[in-house]
C-alpha atoms as a PDB file:
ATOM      1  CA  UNK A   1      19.691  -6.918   2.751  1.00  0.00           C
ATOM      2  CA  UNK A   2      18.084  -3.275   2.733  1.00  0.00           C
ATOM      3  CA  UNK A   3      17.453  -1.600   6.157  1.00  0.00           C
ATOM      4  CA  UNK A   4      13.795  -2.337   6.124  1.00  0.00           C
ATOM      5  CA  UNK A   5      14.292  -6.501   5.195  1.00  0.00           C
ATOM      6  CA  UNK A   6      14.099  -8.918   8.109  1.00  0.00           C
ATOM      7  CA  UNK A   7      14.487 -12.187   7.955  1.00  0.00           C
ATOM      8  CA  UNK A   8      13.285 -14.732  11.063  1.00  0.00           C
ATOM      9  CA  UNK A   9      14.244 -17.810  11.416  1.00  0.00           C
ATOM     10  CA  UNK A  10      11.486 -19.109  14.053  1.00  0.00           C
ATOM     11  CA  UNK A  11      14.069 -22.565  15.129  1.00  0.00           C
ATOM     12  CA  UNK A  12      16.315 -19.963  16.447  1.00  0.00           C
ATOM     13  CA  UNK A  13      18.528 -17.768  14.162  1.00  0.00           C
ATOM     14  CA  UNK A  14      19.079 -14.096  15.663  1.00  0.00           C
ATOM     15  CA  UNK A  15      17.072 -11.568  13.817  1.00  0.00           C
ATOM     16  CA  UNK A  16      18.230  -8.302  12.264  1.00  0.00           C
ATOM     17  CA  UNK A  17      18.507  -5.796  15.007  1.00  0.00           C
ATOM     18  CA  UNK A  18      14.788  -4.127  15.837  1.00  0.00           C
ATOM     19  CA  UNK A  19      16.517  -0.500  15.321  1.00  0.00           C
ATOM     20  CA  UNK A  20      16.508  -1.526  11.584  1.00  0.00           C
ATOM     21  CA  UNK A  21      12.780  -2.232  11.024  1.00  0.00           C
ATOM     22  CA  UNK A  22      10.320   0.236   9.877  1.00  0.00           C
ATOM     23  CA  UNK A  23       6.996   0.961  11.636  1.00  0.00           C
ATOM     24  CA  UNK A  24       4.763  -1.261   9.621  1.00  0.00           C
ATOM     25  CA  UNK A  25       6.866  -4.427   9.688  1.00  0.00           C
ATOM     26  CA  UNK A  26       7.460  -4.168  13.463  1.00  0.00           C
ATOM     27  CA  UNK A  27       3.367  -4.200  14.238  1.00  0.00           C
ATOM     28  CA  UNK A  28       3.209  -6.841  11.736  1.00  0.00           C
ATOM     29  CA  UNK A  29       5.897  -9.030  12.977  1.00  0.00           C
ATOM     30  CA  UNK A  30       4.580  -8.396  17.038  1.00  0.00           C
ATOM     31  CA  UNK A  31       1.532  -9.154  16.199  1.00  0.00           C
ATOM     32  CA  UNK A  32       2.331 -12.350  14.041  1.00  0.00           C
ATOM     33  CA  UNK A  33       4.636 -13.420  16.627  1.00  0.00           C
ATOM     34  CA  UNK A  34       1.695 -13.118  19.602  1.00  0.00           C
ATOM     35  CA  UNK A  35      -0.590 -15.750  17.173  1.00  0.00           C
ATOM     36  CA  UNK A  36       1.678 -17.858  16.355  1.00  0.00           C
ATOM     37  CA  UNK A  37       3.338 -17.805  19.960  1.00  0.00           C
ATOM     38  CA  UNK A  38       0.187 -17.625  22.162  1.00  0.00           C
ATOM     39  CA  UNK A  39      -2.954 -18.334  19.114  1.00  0.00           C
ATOM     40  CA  UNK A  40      -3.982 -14.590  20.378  1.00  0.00           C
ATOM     41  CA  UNK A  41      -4.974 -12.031  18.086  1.00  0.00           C
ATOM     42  CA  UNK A  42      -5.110  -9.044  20.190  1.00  0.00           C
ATOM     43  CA  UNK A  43      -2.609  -7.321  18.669  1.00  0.00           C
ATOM     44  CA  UNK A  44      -3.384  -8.266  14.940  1.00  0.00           C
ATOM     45  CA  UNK A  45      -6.798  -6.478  16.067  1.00  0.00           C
ATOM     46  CA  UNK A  46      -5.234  -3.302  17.406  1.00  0.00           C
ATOM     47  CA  UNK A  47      -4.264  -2.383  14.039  1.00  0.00           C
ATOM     48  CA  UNK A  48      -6.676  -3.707  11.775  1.00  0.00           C
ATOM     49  CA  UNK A  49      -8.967  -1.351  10.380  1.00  0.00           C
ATOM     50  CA  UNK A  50     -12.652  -1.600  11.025  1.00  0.00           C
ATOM     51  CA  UNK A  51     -13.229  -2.074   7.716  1.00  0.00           C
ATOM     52  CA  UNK A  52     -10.818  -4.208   6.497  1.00  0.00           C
ATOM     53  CA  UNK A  53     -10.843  -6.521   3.812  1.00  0.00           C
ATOM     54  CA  UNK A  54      -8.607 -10.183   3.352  1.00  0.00           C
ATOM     55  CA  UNK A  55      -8.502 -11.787   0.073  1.00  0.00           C
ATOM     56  CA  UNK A  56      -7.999 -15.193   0.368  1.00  0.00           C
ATOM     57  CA  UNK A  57      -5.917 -17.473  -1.185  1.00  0.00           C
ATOM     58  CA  UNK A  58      -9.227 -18.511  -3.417  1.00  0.00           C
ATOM     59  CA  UNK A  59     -11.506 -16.216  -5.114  1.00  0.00           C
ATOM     60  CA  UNK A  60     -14.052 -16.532  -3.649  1.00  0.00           C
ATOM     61  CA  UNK A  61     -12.470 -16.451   0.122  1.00  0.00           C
ATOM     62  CA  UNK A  62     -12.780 -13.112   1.399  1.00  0.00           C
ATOM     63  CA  UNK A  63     -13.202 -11.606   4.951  1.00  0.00           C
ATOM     64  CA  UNK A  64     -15.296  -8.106   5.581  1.00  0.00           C
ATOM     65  CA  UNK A  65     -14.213  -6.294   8.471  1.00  0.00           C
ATOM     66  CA  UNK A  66     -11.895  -6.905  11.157  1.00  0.00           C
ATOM     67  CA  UNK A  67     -14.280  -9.127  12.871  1.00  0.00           C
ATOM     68  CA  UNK A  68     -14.325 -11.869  10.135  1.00  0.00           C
ATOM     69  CA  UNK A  69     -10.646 -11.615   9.692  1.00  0.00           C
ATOM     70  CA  UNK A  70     -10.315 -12.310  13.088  1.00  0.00           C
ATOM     71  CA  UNK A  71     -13.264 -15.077  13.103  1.00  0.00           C
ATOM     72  CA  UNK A  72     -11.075 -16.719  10.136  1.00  0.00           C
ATOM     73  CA  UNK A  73      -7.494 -16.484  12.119  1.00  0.00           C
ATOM     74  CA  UNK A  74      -9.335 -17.990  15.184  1.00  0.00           C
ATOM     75  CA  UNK A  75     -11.179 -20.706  13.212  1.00  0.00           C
ATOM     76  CA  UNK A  76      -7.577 -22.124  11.579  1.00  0.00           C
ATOM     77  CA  UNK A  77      -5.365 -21.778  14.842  1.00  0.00           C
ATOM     78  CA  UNK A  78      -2.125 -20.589  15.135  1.00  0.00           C
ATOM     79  CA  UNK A  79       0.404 -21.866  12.228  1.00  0.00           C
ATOM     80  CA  UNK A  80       3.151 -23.890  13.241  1.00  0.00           C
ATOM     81  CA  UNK A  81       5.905 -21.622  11.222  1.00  0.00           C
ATOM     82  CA  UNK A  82       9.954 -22.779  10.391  1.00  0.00           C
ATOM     83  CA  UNK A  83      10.444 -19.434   8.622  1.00  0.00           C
ATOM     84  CA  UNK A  84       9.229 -15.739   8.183  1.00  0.00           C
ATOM     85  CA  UNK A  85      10.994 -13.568   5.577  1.00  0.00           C
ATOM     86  CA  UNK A  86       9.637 -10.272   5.914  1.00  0.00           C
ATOM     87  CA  UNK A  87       9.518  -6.882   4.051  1.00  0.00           C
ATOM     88  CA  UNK A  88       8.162  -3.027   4.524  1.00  0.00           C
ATOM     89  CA  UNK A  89       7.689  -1.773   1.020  1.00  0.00           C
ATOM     90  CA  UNK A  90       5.979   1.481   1.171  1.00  0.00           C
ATOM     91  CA  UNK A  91       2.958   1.074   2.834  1.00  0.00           C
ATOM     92  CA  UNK A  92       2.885  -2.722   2.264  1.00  0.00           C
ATOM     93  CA  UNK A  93       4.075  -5.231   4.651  1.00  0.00           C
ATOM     94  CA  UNK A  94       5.026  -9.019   2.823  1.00  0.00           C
ATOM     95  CA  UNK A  95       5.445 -11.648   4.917  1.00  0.00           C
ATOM     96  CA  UNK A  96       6.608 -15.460   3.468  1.00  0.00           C
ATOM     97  CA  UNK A  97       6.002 -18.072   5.751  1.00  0.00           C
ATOM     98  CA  UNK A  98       7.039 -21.850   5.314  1.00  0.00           C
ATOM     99  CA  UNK A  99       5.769 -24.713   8.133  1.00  0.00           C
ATOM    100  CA  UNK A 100       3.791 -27.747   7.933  1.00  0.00           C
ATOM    101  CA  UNK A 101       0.213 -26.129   8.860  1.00  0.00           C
ATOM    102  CA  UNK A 102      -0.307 -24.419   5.193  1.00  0.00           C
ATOM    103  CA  UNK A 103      -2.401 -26.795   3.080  1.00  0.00           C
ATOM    104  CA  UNK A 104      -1.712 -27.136  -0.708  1.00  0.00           C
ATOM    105  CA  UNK A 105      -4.604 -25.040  -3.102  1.00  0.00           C
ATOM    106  CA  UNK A 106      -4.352 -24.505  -6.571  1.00  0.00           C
ATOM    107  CA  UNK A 107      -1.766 -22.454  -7.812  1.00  0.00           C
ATOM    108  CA  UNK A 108       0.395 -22.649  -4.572  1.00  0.00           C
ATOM    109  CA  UNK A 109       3.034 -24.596  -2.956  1.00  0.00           C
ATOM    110  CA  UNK A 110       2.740 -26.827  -0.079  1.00  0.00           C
ATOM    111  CA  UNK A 111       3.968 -25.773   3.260  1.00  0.00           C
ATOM    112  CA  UNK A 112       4.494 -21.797   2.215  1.00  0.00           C
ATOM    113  CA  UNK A 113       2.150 -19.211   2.172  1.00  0.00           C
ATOM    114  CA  UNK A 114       2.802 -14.844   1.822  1.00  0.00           C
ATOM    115  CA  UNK A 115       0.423 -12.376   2.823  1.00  0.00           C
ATOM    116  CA  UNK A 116       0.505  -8.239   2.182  1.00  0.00           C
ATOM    117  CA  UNK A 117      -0.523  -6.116   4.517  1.00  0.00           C
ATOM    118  CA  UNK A 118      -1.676  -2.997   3.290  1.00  0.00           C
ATOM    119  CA  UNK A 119      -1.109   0.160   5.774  1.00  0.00           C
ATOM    120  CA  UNK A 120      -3.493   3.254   5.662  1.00  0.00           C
ATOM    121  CA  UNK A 121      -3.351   5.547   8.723  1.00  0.00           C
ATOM    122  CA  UNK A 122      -1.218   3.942  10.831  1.00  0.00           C
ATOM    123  CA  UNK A 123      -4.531   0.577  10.187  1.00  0.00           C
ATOM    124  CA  UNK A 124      -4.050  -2.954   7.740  1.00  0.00           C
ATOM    125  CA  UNK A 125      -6.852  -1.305   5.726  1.00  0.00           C
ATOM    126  CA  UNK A 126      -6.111  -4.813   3.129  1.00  0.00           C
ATOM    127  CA  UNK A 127      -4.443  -8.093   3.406  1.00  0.00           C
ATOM    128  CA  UNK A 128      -4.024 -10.753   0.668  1.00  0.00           C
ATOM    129  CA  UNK A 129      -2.645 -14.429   0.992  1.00  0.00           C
ATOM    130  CA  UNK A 130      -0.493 -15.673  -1.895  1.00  0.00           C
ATOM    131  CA  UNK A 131       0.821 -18.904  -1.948  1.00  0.00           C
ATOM    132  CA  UNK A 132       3.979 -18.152  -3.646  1.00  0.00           C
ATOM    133  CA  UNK A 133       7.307 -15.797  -2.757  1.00  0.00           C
ATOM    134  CA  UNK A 134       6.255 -12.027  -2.904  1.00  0.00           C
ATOM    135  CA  UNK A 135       9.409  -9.559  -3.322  1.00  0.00           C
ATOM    136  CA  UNK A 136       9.226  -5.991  -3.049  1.00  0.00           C
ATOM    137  CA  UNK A 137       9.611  -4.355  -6.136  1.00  0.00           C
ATOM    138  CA  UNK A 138      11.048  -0.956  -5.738  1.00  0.00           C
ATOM    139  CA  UNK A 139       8.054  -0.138  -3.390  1.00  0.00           C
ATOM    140  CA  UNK A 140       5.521  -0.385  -6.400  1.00  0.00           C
ATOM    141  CA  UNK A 141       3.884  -3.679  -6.722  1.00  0.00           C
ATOM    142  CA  UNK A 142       4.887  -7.523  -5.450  1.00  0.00           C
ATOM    143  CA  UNK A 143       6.683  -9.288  -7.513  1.00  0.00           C
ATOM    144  CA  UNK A 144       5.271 -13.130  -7.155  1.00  0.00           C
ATOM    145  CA  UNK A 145       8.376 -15.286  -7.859  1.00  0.00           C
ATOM    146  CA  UNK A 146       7.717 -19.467  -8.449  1.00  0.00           C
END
């Protein structure tokens, strides 16, 4: 596992010490943790940029601005999650989640979805959901793996 890799196991495993995990991951991974422990998105909004922009898992599903992307997290609820694999590539954050919330669109698989979070400034300037297993690829582009 490279320094920057985490892997949580949300029924209980121990995580990879925190003194391992780069900048961006640790925001993402605080702030993921708050929804799905709490259904808050106060941190997820402390480092969204104004103008960010999420890509949805359908063409035609995309949020302007960190209000909608908020207004979309708070409209689906917080995801019941058995696993988060997580990875700082650059200045992308991937994170693969499996649970029983994710419903089943075309081109995906049921119960897993991966979003990239895309870092400019210290702000998620972009994020993108992907229904299949992203993998860094030598801090260039995902690799989407079936």
């Amino acid at each position: 596992m490279a320094p920057h890799d985490r892997i949580v196991d949300v029924a209980g495993e121990e995580p990879v010490a925190a003194t391992q995990v780069g900048s961006n991951l640790a925001l993402v991974l605080a702030a993921w943790n708050t929804i799905v422990q709490s259904g808050s998105t106060r941190d997820l909004a402390q480092i969204l940029h104004d103008s960010v922009v999420w890509q949805g898992a359908l063409p035609d599903s995309v949020a302007m601005g960190r209000d909608e992307v908020l207004g979309v997290l708070a409209d689906n609820g917080a995801p019941h999650l058995t696993r988060i694999e997580a990875r700082e590539d650059g200045d992308r954050v991937l994170l693969t989640m499996e649970g029983p919330d994710f419903p089943v669109t075309e081109g995906h698989r049921a119960g897993m979805r991966s979003l990239s979070f895309t870092f400019r400034d210290g702000r998620v300037v972009r994020m993108e959901t992907l229904g299949k297993r992203v993998t860094a690829d030598n801090g260039r582009q995902p690799t989407v793996s079936p």
